[in-house]
Protein backbone atom coordinates (compact mmCIF):
# COMPACT_ATOMS: atom_id res chain seq x y z
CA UNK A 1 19.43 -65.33 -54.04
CA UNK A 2 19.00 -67.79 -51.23
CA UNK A 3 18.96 -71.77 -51.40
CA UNK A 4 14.63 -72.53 -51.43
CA UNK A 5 14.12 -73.70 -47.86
CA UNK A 6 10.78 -75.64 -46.87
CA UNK A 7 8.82 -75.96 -43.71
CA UNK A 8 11.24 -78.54 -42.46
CA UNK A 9 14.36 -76.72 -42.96
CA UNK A 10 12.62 -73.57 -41.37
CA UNK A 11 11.69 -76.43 -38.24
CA UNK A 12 15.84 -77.13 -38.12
CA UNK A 13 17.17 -73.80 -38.18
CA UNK A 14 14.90 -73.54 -34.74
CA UNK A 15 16.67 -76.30 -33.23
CA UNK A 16 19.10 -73.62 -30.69
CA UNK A 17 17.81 -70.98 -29.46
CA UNK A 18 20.88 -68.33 -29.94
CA UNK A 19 21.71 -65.03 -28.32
CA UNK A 20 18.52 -62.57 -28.37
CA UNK A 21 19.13 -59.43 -30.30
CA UNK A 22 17.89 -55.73 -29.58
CA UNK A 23 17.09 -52.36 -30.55
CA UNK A 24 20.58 -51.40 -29.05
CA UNK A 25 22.40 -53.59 -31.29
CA UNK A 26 23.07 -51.14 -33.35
CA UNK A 27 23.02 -48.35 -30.60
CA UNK A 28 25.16 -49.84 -27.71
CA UNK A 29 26.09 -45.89 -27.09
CA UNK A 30 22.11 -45.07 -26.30
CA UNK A 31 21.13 -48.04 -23.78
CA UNK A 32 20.26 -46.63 -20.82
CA UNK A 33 22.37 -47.72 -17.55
CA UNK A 34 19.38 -48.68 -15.61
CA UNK A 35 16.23 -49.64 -17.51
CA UNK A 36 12.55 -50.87 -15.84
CA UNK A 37 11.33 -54.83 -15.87
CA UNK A 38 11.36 -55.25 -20.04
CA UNK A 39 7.32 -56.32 -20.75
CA UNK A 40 6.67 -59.74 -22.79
CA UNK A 41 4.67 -59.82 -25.95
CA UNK A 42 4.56 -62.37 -27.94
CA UNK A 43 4.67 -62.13 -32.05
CA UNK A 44 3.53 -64.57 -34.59
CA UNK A 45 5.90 -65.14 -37.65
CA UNK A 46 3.56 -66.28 -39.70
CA UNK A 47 4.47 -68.33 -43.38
CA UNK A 48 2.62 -70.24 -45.57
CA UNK A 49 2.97 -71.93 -48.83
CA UNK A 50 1.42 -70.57 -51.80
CA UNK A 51 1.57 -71.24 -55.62
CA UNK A 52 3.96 -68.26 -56.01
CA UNK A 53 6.15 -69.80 -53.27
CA UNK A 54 6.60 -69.19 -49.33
CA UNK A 55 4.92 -66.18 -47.90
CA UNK A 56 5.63 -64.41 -44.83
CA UNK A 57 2.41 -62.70 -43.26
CA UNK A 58 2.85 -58.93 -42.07
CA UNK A 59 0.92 -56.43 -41.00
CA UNK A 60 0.73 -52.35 -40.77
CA UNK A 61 -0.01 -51.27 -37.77
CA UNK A 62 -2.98 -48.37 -37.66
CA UNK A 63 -1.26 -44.71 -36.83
CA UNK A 64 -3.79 -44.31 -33.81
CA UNK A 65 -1.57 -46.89 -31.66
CA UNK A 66 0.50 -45.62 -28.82
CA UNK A 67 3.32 -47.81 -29.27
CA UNK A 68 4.99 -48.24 -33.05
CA UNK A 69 2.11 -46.35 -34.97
CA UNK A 70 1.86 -46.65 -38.66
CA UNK A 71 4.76 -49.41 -38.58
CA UNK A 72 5.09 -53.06 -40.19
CA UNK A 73 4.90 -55.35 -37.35
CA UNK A 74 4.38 -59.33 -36.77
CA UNK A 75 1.05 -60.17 -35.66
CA UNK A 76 1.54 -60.20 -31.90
CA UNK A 77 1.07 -58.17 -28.83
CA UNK A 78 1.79 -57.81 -24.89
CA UNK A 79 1.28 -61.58 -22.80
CA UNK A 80 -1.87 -61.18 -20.77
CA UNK A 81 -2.53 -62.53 -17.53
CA UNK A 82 -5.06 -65.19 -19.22
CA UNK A 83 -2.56 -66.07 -21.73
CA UNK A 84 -0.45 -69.73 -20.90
CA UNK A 85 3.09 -67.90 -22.37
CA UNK A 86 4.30 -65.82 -25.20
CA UNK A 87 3.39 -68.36 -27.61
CA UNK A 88 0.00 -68.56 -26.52
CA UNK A 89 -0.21 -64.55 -26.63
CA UNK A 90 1.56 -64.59 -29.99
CA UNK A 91 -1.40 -67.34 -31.19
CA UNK A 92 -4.62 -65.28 -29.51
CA UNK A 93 -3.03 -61.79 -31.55
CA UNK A 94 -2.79 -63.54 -35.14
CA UNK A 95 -6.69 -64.51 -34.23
CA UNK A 96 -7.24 -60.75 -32.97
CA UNK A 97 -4.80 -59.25 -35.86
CA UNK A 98 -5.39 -60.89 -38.95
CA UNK A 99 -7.96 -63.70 -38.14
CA UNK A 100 -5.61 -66.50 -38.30
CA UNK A 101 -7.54 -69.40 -36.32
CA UNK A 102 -4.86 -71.26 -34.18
CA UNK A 103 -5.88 -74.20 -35.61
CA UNK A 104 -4.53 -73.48 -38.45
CA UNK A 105 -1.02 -72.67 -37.34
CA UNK A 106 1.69 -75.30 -36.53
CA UNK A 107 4.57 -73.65 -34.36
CA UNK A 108 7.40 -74.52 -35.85
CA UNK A 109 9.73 -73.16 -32.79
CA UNK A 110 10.49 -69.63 -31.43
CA UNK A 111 13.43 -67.04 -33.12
CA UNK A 112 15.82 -65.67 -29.95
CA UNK A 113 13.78 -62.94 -27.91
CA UNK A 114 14.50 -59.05 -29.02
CA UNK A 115 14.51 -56.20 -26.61
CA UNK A 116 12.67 -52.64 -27.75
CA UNK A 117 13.38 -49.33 -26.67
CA UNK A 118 9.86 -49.02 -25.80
CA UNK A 119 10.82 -51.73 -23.25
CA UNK A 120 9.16 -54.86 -24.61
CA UNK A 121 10.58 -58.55 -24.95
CA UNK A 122 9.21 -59.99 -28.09
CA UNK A 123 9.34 -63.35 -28.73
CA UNK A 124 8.96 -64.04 -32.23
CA UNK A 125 7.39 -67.83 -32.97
CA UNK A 126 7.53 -69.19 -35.72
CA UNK A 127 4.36 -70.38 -37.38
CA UNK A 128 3.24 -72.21 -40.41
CA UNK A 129 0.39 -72.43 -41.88
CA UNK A 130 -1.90 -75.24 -42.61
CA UNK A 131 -4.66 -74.76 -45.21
CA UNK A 132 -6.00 -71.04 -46.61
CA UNK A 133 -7.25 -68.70 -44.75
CA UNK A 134 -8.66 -64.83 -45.59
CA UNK A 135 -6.63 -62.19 -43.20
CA UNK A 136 -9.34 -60.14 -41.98
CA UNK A 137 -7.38 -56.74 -40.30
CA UNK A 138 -8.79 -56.01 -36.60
CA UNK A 139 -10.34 -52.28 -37.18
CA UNK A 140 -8.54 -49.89 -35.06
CA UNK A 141 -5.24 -51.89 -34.46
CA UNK A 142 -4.01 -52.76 -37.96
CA UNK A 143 -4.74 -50.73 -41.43
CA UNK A 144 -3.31 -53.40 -43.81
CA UNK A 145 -2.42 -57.04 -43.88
CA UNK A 146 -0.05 -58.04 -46.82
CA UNK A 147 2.40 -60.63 -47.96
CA UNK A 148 6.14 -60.35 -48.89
CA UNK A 149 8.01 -63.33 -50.87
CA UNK A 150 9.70 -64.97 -47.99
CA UNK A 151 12.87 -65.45 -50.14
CA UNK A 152 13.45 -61.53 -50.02
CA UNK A 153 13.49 -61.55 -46.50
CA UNK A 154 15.78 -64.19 -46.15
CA UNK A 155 18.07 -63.04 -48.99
CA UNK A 156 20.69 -60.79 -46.09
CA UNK A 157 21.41 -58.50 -49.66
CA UNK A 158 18.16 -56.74 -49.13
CA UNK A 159 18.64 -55.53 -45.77
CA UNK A 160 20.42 -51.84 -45.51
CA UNK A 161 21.38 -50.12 -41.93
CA UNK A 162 19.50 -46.72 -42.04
CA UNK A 163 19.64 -43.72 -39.68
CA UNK A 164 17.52 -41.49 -38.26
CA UNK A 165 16.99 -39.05 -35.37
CA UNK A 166 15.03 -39.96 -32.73
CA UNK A 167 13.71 -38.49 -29.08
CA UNK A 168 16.61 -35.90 -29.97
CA UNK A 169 19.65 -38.30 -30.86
CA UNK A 170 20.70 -40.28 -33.95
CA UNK A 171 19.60 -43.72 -34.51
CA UNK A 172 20.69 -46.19 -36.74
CA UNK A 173 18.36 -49.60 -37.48
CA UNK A 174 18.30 -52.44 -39.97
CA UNK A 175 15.59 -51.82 -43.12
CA UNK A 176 14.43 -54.42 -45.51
CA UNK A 177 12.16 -52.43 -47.58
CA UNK A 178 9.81 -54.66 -50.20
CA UNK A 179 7.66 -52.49 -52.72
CA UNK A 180 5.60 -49.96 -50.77
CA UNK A 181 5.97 -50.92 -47.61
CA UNK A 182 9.03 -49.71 -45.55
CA UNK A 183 9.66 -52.82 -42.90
CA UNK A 184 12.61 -51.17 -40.70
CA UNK A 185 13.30 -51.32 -36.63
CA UNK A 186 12.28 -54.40 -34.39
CA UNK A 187 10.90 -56.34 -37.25
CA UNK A 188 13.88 -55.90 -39.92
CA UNK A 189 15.92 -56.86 -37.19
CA UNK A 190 14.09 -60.18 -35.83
CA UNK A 191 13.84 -61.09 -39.81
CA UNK A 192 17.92 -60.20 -40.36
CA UNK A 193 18.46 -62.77 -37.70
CA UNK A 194 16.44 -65.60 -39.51
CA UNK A 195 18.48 -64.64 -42.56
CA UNK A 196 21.76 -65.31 -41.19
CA UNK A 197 20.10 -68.55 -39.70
CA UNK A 198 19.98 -69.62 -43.10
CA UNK A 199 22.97 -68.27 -44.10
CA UNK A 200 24.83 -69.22 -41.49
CA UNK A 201 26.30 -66.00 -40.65
């Protein structure tokens, strides 16, 4: 179990930045020695308060997608050239995504960036949510949006490191599995790193 934490506590545990974090973490052995210019995106971290307690947003991402198909991502996507910075790119996706008006989201502060092997920089903000909304999934980019007890995600027991092989070599990543839906790679790991923020691993 972890101590109940509320919107304001969430707000503090923003306050420094920290070190970013990576799909290499875990696979110093496989990082390339030279690698191209990493792309931004910008991903929403979405939680809102509910009568069954804090909430944390995700979504499943539709198996048609080039990049991560069929996986449990953040609302969020690459920065475009029309977009101010990552935040505002992480705000336009949740619209796109889930239809999450940005007027109902009050950024709370941004997570430390993570590197993927596909060669993006996320930068996870976080964002609470002001009033109800009904997700409405963008067809052809996400198959489901769901909720997961934010307590389970910030509870570090629930997260496992898993293994798998991938593009020919052995991988290992951090899970944190919730009912049906398997939420592993980039996500577990941006999510582990909030959990030892309120830990304070």
């Amino acid at each position: 179990m972890v101590t109940p934490i509320d919107r304001d506590a969430l707000k503090a545990l923003l306050s420094d930045p920290g070190a970013s974090s990576s799909d290499f973490d875990l696979n110093r052995d496989l990082r390339p020695a030279a690698t191209a210019k990493l792309r931004p995106a910008g991903v929403l971290v979405p939680i809102r308060d509910t009568p069954q307690g804090l909430r944390l947003i995700l979504t499943k991402r539709s198996s048609a997608l080039k990049h991560h198909p069929g996986q449990i991502a953040f609302p969020g996507g690459r920065v475009d050239p029309t977009d101010r910075d990552p935040i505002d790119a992480a705000l336009r996706e949740a619209t796109e995504e889930i239809g999450l008006p940005r007027s109902l989201v009050e950024v709370l502060g941004e997570l430390p960036t993570h590197e993927t092997v596909t060669q993006f920089e996320m930068f996870p903000v976080l964002g609470w949510i002001r009033g109800d909304f009904t997700p409405i999934a963008e067809e052809g980019e996400v198959s489901e949006v769901f909720e997961v007890p934010l307590s389970h995600v910030l509870d570090a027991k629930n997260f496992s490191i898993q293994s798998r092989r991938w593009r020919g070599q052995m991988r290992s990543f951090y899970t944190v599995p919730y009912g049906p839906y398997y939420i592993w790679g980039a996500t577990a790991r941006i999510l582990r790193v909030l959990a030892d923020r309120v830990s304070g691993s």
